[in-house]
N, C-alpha and C. Protein backbone atom coordinates (compact mmCIF):
# COMPACT_ATOMS: atom_id res chain seq x y z
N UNK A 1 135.12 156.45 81.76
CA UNK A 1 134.58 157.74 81.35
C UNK A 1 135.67 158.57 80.68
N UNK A 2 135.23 159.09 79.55
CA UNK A 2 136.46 159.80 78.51
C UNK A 2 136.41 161.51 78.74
N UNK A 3 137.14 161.99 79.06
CA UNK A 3 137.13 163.70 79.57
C UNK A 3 136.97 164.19 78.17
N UNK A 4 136.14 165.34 77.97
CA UNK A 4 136.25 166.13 76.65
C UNK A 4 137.09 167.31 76.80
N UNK A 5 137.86 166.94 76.46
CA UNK A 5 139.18 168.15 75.67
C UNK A 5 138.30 169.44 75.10
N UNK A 6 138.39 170.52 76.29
CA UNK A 6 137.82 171.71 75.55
C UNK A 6 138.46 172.18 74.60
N UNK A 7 138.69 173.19 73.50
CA UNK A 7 139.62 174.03 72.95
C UNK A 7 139.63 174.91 73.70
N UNK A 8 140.45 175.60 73.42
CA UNK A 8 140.48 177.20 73.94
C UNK A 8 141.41 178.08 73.47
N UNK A 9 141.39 179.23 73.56
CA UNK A 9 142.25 180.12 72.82
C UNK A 9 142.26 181.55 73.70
N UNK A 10 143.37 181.90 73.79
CA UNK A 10 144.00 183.23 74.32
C UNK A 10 143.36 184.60 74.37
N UNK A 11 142.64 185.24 75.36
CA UNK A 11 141.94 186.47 74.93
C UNK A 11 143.03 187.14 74.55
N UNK A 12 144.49 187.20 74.49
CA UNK A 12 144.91 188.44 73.93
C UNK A 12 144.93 187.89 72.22
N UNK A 13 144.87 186.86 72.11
CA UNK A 13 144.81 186.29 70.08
C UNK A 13 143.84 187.02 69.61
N UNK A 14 142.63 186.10 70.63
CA UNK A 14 140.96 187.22 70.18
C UNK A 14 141.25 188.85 70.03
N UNK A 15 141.70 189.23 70.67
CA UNK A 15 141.79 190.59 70.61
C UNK A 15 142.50 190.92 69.66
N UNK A 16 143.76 190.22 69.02
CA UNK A 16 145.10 190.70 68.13
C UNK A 16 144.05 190.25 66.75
N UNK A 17 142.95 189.89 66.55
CA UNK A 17 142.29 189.12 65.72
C UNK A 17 141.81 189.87 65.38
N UNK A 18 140.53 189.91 66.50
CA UNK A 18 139.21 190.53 66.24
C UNK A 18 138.91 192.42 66.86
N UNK A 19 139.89 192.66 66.83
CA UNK A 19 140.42 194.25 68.02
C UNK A 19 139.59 194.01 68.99
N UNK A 20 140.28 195.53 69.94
CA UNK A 20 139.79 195.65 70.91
C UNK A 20 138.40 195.75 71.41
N UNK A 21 137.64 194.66 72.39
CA UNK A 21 136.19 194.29 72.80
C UNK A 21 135.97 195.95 73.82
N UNK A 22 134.84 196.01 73.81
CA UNK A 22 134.19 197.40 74.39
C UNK A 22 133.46 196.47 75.92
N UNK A 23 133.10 196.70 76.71
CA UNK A 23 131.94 196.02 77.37
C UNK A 23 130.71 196.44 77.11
N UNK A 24 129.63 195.88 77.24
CA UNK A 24 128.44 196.26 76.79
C UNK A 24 127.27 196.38 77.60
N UNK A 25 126.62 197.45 78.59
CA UNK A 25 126.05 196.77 78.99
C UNK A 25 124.36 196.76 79.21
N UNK A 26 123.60 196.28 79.55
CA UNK A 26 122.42 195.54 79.13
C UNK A 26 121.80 196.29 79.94
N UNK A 27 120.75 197.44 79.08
CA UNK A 27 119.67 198.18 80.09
C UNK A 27 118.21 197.75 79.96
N UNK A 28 117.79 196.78 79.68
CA UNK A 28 116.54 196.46 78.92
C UNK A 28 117.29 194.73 78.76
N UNK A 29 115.79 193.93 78.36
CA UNK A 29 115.89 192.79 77.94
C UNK A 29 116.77 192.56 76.77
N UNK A 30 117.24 191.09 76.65
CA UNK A 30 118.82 191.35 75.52
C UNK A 30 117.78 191.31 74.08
N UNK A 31 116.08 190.56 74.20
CA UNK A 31 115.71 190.07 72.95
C UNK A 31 115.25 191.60 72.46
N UNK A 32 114.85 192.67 73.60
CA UNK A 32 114.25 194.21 73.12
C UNK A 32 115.36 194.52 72.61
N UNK A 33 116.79 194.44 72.93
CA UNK A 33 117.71 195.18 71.80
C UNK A 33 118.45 195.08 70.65
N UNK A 34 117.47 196.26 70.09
CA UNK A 34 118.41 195.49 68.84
C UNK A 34 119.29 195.41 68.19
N UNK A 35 120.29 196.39 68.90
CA UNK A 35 121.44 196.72 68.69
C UNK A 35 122.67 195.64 68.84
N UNK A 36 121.77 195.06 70.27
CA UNK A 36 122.56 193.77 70.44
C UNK A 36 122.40 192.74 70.00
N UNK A 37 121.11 192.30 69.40
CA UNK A 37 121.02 191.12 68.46
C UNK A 37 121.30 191.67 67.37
N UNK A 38 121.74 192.97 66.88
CA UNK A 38 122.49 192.77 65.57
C UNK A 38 123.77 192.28 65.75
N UNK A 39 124.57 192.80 66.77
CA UNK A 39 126.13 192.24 67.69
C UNK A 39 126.25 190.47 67.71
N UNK A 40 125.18 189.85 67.96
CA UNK A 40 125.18 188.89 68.39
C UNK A 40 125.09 187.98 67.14
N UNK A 41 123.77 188.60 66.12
CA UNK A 41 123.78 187.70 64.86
C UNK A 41 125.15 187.88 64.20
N UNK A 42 125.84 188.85 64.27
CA UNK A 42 127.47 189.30 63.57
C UNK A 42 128.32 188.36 63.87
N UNK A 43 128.06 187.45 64.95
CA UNK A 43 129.28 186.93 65.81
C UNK A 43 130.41 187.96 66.33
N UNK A 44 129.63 188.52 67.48
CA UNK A 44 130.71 189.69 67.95
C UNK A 44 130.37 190.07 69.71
N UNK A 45 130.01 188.91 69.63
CA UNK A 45 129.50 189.27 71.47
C UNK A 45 130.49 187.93 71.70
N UNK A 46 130.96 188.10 73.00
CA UNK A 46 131.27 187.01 74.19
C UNK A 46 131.05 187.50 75.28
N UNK A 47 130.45 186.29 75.99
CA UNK A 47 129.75 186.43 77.29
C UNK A 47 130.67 185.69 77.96
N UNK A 48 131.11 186.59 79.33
CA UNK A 48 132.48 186.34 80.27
C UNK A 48 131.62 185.99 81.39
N UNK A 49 131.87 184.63 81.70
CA UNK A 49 131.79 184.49 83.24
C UNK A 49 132.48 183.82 84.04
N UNK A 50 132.61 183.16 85.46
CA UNK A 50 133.17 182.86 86.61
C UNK A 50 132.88 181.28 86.60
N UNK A 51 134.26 180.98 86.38
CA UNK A 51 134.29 178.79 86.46
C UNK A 51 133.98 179.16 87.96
N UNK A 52 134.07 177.40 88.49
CA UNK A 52 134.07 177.40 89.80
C UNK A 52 135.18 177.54 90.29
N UNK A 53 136.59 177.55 89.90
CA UNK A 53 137.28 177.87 90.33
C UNK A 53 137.60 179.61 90.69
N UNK A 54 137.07 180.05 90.29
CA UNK A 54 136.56 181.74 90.46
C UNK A 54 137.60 182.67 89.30
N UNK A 55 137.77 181.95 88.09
CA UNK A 55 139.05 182.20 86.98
C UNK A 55 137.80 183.21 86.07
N UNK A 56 138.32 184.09 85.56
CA UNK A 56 136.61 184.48 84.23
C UNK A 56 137.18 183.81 82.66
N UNK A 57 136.20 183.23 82.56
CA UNK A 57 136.66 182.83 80.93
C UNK A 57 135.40 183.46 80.07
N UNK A 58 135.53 182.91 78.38
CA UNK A 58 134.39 183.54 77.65
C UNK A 58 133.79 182.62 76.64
N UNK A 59 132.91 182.68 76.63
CA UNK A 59 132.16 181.80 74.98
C UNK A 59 132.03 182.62 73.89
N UNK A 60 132.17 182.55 72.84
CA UNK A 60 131.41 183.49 71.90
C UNK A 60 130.02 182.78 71.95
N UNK A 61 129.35 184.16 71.62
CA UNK A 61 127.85 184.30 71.38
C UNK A 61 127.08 184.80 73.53
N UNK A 62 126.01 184.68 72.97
CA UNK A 62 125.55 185.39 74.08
C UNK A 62 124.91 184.04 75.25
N UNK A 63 124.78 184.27 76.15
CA UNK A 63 124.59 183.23 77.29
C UNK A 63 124.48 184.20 78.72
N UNK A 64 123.20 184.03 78.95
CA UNK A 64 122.22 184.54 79.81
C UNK A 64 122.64 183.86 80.81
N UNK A 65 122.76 184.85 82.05
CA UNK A 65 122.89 184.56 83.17
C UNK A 65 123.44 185.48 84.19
N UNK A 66 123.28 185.05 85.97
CA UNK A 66 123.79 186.35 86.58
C UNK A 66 125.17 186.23 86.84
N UNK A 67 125.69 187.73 87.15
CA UNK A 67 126.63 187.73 86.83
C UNK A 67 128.39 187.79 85.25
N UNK A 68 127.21 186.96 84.53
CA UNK A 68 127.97 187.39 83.16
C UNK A 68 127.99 188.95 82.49
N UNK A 69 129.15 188.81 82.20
CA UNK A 69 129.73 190.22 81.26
C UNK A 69 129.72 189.95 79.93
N UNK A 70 129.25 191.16 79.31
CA UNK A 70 129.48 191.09 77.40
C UNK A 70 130.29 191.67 77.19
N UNK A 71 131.16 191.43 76.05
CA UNK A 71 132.19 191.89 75.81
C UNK A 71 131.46 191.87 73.67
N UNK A 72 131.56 193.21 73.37
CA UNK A 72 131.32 193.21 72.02
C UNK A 72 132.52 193.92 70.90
N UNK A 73 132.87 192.89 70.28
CA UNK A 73 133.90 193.10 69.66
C UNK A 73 134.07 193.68 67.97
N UNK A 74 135.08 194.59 67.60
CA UNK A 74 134.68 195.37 66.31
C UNK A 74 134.70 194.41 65.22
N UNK A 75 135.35 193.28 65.06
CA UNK A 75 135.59 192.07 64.45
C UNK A 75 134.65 190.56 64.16
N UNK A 76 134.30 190.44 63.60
CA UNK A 76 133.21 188.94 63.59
C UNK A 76 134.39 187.54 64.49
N UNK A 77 133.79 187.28 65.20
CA UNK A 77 134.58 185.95 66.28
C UNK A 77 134.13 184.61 65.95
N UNK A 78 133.75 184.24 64.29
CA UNK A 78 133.36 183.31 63.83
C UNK A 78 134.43 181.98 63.87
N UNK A 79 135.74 182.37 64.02
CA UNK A 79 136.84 181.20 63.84
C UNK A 79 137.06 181.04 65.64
N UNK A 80 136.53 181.56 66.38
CA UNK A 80 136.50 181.36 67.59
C UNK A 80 135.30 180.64 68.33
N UNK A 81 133.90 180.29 67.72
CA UNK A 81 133.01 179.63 67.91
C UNK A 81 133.03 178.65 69.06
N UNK A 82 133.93 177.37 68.72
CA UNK A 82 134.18 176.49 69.52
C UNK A 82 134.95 176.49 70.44
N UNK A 83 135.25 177.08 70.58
CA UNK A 83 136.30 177.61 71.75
C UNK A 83 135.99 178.17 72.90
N UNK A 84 136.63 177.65 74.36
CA UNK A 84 136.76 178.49 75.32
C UNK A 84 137.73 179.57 75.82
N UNK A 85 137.49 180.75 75.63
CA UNK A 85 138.46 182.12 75.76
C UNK A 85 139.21 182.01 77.08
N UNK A 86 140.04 181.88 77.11
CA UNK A 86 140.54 182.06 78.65
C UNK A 86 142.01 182.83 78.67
N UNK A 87 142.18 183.32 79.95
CA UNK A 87 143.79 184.58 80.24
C UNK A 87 142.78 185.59 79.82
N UNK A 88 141.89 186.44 80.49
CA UNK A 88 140.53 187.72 80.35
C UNK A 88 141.91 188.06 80.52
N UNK A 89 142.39 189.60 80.00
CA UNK A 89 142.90 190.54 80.51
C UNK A 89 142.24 191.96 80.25
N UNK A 90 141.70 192.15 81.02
CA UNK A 90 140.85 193.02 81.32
C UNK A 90 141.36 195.00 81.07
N UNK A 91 143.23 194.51 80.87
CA UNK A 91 143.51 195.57 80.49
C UNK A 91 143.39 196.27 79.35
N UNK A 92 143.14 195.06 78.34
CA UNK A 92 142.76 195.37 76.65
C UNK A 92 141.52 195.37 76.12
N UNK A 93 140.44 195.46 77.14
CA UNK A 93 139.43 196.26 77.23
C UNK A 93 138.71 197.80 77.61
N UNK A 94 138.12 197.95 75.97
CA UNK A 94 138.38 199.56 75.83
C UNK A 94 137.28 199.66 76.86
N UNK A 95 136.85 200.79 77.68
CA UNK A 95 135.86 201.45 78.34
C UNK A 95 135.09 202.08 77.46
């Protein structure tokens, strides 16, 4: 059995990239807003959640589920697609 080699890339790159991510958060269904499927068609959302090891990493694009955080960023995160975000530092997130 052959392991797949994730990519991944540095939330502070994403950030030095794409600036500083806002959190976003979800008062209503994500498909009623449309503020956020404009965010989302932009490539500018990542959805942060909890490996099993209890670490938070991020995907770009949006991914439903409990517990996940959005993070919407002023920058399009299109060269970040394939990638898993990991090192959250939660300090370079604006409020």
């Amino acid at each position: 059995m052959k392991l797949l080699k994730v990519k991944t890339a540095r939330f502070s790159q994403v950030v030095e990239k794409c600036g500083g991510p806002q959190v976003y958060t979800l008062w209503q269904k994500p498909a009623a807003d449309r503020h956020f499927q404009a965010q989302i068609k932009n490539s500018r959302v990542v959805t942060i959640q909890k490996s099993e090891s209890g670490t938070d990493f991020g995907i770009v694009g949006f991914k439903g589920g409990k517990g996940a955080t959005y993070l919407v960023f002023p920058k399009s995160l299109k060269r970040f697609a394939d990638k898993r975000i990991i090192g959250i530092d939660w300090a370079l997130v604006r409020e």
